[in-house]
N, C-alpha and C. Protein backbone atom coordinates (compact mmCIF):
# COMPACT_ATOMS: atom_id res chain seq x y z
N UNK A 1 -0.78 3.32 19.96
CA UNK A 1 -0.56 3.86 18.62
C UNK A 1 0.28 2.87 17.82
N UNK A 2 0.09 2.61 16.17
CA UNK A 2 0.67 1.49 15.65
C UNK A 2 1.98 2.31 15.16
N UNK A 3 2.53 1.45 15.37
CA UNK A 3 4.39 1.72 14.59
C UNK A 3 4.91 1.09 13.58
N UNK A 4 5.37 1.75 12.57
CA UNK A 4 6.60 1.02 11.68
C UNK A 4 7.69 1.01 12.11
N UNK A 5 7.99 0.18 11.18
CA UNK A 5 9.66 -1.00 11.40
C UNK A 5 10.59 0.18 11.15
N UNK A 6 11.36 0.27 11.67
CA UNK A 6 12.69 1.55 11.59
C UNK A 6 12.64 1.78 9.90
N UNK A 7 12.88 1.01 9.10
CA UNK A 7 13.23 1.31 7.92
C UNK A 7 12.39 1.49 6.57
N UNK A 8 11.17 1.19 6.94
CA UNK A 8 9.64 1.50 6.27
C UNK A 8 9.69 2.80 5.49
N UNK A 9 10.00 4.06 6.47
CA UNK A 9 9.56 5.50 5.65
C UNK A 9 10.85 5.58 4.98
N UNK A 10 12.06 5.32 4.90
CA UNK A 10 12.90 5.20 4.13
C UNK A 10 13.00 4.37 3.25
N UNK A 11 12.27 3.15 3.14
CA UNK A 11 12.18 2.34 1.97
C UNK A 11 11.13 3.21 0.95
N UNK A 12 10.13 3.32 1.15
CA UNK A 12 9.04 3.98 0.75
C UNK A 12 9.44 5.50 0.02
N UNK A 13 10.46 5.95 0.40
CA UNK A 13 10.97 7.36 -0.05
C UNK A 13 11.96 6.57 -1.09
N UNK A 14 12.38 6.11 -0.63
CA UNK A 14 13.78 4.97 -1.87
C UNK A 14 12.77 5.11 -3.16
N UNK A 15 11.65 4.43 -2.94
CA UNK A 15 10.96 3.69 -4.11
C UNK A 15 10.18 5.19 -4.75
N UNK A 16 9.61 5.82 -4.04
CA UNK A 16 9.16 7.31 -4.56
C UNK A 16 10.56 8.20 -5.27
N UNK A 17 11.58 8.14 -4.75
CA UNK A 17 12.65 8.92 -5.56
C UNK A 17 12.84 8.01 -6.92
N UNK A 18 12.74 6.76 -6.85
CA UNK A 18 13.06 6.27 -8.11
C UNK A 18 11.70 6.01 -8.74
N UNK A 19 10.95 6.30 -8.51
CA UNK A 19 9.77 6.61 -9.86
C UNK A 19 8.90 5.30 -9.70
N UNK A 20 8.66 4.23 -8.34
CA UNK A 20 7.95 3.62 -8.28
C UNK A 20 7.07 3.44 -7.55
N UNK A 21 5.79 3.61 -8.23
CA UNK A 21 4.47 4.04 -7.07
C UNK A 21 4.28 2.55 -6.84
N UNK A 22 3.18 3.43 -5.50
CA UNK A 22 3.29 2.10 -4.75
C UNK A 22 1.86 2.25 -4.15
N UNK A 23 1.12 1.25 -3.60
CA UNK A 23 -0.46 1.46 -3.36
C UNK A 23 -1.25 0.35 -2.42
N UNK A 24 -1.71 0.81 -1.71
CA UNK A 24 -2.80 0.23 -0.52
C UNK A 24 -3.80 -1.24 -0.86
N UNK A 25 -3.98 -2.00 -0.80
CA UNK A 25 -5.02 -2.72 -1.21
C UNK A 25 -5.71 -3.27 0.38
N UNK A 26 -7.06 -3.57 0.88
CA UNK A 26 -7.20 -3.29 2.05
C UNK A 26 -8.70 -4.43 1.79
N UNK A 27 -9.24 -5.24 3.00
CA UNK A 27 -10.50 -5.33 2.90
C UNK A 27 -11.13 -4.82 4.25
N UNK A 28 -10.49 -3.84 4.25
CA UNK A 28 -11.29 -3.31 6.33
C UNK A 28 -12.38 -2.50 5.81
N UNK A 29 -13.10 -2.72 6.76
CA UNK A 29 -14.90 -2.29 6.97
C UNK A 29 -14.51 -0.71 7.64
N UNK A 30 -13.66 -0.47 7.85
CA UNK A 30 -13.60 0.55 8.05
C UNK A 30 -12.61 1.81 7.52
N UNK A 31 -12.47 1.79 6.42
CA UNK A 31 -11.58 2.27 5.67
C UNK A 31 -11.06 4.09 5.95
N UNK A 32 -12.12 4.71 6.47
CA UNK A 32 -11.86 5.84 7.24
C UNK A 32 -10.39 5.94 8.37
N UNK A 33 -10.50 4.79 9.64
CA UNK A 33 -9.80 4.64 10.18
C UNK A 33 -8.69 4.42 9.57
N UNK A 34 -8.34 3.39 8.85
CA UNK A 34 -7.05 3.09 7.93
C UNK A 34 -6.01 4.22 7.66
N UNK A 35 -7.29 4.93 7.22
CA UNK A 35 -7.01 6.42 6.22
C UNK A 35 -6.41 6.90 7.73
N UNK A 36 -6.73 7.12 8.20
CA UNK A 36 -6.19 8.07 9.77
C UNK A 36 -5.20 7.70 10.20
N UNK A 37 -5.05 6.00 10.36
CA UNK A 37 -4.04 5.55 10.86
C UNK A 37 -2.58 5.87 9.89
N UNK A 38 -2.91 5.63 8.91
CA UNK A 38 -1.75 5.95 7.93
C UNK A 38 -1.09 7.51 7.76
N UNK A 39 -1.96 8.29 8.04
CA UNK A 39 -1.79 9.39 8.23
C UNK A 39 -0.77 10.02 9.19
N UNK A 40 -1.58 9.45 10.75
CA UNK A 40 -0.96 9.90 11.98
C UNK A 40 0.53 9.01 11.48
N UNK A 41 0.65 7.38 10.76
CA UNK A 41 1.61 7.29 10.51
C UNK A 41 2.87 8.32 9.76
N UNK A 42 2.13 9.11 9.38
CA UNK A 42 3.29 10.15 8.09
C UNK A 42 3.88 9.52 6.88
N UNK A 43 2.49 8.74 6.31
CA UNK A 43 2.87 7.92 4.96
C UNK A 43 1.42 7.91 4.39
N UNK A 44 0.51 8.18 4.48
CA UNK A 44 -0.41 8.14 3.41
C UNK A 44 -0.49 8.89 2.28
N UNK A 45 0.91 9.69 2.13
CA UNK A 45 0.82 10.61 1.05
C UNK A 45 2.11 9.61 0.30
N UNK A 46 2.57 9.22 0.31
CA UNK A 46 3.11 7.48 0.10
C UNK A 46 2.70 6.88 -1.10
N UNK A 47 1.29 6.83 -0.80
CA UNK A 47 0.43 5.92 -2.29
C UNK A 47 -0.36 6.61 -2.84
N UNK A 48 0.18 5.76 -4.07
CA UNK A 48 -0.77 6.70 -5.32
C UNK A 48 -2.30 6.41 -5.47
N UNK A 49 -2.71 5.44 -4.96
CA UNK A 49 -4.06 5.03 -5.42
C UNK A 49 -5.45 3.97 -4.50
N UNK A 50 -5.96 4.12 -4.22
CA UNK A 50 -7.10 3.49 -3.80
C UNK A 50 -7.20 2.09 -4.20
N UNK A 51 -8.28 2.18 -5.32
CA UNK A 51 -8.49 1.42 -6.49
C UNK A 51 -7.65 1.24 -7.81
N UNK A 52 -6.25 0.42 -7.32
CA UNK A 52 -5.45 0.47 -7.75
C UNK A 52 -5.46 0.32 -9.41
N UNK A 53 -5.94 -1.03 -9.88
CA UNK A 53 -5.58 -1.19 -11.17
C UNK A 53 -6.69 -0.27 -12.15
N UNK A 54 -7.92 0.23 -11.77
CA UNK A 54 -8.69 1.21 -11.64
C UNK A 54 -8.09 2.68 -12.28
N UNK A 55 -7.44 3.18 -11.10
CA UNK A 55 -6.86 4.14 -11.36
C UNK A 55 -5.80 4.73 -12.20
N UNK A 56 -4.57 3.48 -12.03
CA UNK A 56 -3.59 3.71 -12.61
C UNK A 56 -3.82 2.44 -13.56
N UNK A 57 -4.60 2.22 -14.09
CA UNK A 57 -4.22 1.63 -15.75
C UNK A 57 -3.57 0.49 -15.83
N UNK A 58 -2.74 0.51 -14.46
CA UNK A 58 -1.41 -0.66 -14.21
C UNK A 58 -1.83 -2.46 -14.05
N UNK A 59 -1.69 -3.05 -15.71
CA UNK A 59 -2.23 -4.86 -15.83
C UNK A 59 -1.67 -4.86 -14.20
N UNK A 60 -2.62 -6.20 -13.76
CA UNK A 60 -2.42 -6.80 -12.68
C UNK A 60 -1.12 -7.58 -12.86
N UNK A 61 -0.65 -8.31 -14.17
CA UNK A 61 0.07 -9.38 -14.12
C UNK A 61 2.13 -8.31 -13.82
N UNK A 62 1.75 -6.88 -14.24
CA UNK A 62 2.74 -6.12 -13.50
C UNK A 62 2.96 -5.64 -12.61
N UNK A 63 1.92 -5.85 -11.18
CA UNK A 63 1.94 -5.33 -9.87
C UNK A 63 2.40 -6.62 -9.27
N UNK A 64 3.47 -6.27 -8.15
CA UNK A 64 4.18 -6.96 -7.09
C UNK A 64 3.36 -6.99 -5.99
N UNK A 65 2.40 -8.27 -5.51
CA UNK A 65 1.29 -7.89 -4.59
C UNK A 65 2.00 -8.71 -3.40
N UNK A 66 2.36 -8.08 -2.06
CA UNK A 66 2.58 -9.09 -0.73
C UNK A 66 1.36 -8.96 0.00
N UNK A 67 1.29 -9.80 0.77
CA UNK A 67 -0.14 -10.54 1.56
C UNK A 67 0.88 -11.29 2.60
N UNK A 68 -0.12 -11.08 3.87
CA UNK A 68 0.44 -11.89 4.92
C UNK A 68 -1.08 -13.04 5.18
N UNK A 69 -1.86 -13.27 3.89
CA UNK A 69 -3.03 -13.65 4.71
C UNK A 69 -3.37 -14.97 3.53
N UNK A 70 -3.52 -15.84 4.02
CA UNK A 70 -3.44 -17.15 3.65
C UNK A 70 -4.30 -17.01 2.38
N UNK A 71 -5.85 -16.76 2.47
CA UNK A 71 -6.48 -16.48 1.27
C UNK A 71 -6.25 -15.91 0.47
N UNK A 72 -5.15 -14.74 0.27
CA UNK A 72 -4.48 -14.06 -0.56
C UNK A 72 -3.49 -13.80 -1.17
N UNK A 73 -3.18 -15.14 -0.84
CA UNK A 73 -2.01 -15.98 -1.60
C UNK A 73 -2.11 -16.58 -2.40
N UNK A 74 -3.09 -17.41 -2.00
CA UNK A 74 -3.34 -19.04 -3.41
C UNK A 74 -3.79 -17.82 -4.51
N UNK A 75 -3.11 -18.53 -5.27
CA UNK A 75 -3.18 -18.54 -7.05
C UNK A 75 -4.10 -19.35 -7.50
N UNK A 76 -5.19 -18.68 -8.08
CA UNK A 76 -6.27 -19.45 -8.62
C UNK A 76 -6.34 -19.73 -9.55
């Protein structure tokens, strides 16, 4: 079973008490699972949105995006 870092569901509640949503961006083929995993985690009620800039209206050039993945870094 996957685990978060001790301080994850408390950061995540930090940022929900102060009024800043926060949201998934994903390229897994299996997006069902994700959904489950996050769940059994006790945080998928956490994020506001799917299809982030989509949904919430929110310009890209105002979302804070982290990536651990080389292609999704470079600035094009």
């Amino acid at each position: 079973m996957p685990s978060l870092y001790p301080d994850v569901k408390g950061i995540l509640y930090a940022l929900k008490d102060k009024g800043i949503d926060v949201a998934i961006a994903s390229r897994s083929s299996t997006p069902e699972i994700a959904k489950t995993i996050l769940d059994k985690l006790g945080i998928q009620s956490m994020f506001v949105a799917q299809r982030i800039h989509k949904k919430t209206k929110i310009p890209y050039a105002d979302m804070l995006f982290f990536d651990d993945e080389h292609r999704n870094i470079i600035a094009l």
